[in-house]
C-alpha atoms as a PDB file:
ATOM      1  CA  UNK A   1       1.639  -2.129  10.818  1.00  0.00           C
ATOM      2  CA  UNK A   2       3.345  -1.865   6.813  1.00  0.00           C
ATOM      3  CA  UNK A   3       1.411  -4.746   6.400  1.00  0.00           C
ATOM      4  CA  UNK A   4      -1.727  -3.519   7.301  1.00  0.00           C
ATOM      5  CA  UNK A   5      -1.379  -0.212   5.518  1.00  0.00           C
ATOM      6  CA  UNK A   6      -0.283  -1.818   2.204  1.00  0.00           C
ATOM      7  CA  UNK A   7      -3.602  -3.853   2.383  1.00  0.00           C
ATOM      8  CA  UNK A   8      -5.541  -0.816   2.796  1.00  0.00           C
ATOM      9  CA  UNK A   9      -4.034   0.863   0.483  1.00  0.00           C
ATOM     10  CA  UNK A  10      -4.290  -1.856  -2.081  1.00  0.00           C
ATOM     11  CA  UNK A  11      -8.124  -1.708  -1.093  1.00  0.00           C
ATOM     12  CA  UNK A  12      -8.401   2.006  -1.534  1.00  0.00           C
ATOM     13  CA  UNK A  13      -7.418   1.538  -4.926  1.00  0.00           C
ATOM     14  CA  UNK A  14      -9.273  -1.778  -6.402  1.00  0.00           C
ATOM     15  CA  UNK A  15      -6.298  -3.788  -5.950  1.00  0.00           C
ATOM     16  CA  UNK A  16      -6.924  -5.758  -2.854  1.00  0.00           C
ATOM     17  CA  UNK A  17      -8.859  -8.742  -4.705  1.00  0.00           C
ATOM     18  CA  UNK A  18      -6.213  -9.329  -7.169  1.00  0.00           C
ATOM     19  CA  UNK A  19      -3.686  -9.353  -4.278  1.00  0.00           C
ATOM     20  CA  UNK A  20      -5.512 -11.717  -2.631  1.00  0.00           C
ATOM     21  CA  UNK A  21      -6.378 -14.073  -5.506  1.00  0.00           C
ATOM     22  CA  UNK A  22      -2.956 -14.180  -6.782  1.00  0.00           C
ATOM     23  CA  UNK A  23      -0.658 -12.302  -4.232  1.00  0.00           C
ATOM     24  CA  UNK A  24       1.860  -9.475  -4.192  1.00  0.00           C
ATOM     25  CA  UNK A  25       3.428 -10.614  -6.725  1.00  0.00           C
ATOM     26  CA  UNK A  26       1.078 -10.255  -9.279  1.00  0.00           C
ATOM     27  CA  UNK A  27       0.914  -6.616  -8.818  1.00  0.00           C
ATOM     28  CA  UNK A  28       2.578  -4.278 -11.651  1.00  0.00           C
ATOM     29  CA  UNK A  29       5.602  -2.725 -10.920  1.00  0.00           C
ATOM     30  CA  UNK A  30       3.333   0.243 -11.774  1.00  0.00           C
ATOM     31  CA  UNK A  31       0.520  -0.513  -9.351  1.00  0.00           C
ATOM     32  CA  UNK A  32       3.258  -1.495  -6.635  1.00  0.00           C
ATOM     33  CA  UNK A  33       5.476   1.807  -6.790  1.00  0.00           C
ATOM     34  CA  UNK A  34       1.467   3.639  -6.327  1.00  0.00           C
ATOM     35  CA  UNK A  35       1.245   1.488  -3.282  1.00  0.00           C
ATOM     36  CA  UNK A  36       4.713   2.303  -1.927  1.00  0.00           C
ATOM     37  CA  UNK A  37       4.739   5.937  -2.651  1.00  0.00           C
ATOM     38  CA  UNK A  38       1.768   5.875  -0.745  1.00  0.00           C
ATOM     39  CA  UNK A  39       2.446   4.339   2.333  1.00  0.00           C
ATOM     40  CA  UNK A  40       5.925   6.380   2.247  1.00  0.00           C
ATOM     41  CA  UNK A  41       3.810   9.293   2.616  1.00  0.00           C
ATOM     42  CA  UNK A  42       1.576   8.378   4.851  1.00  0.00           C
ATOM     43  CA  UNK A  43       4.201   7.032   7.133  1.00  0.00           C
ATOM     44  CA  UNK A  44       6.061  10.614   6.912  1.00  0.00           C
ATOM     45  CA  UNK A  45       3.071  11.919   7.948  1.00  0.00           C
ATOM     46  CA  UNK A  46       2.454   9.799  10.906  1.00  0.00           C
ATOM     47  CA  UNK A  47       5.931  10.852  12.367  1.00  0.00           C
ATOM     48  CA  UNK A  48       5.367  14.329  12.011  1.00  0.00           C
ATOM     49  CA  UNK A  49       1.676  14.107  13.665  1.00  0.00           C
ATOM     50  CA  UNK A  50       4.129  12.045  16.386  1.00  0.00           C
ATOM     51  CA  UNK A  51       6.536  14.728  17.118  1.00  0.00           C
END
């Protein structure tokens, strides 16, 4: 499931062909903490629709 949100993610913001051309670890550290921060939210709000 992380795995699928973090490609979305990277697709929402323009990111997803340069992770695919050259990986993950091509990504900024900048562009990677927007990705994380992202799915960390979006997670926390999945549990809370949950409970």
């Amino acid at each position: 499931m992380n795995d699928k949100m973090k490609l979305e993610i990277a697709e929402e913001l323009g990111l997803l062909e340069k992770v695919n051309a050259t990986g993950w670890k091509s990504l900024t550290a900048k562009e990677s903490g927007r990705i994380g921060g992202i799915l960390a939210r979006r997670k926390k709000k999945m549990e809370k629709a949950v409970t």
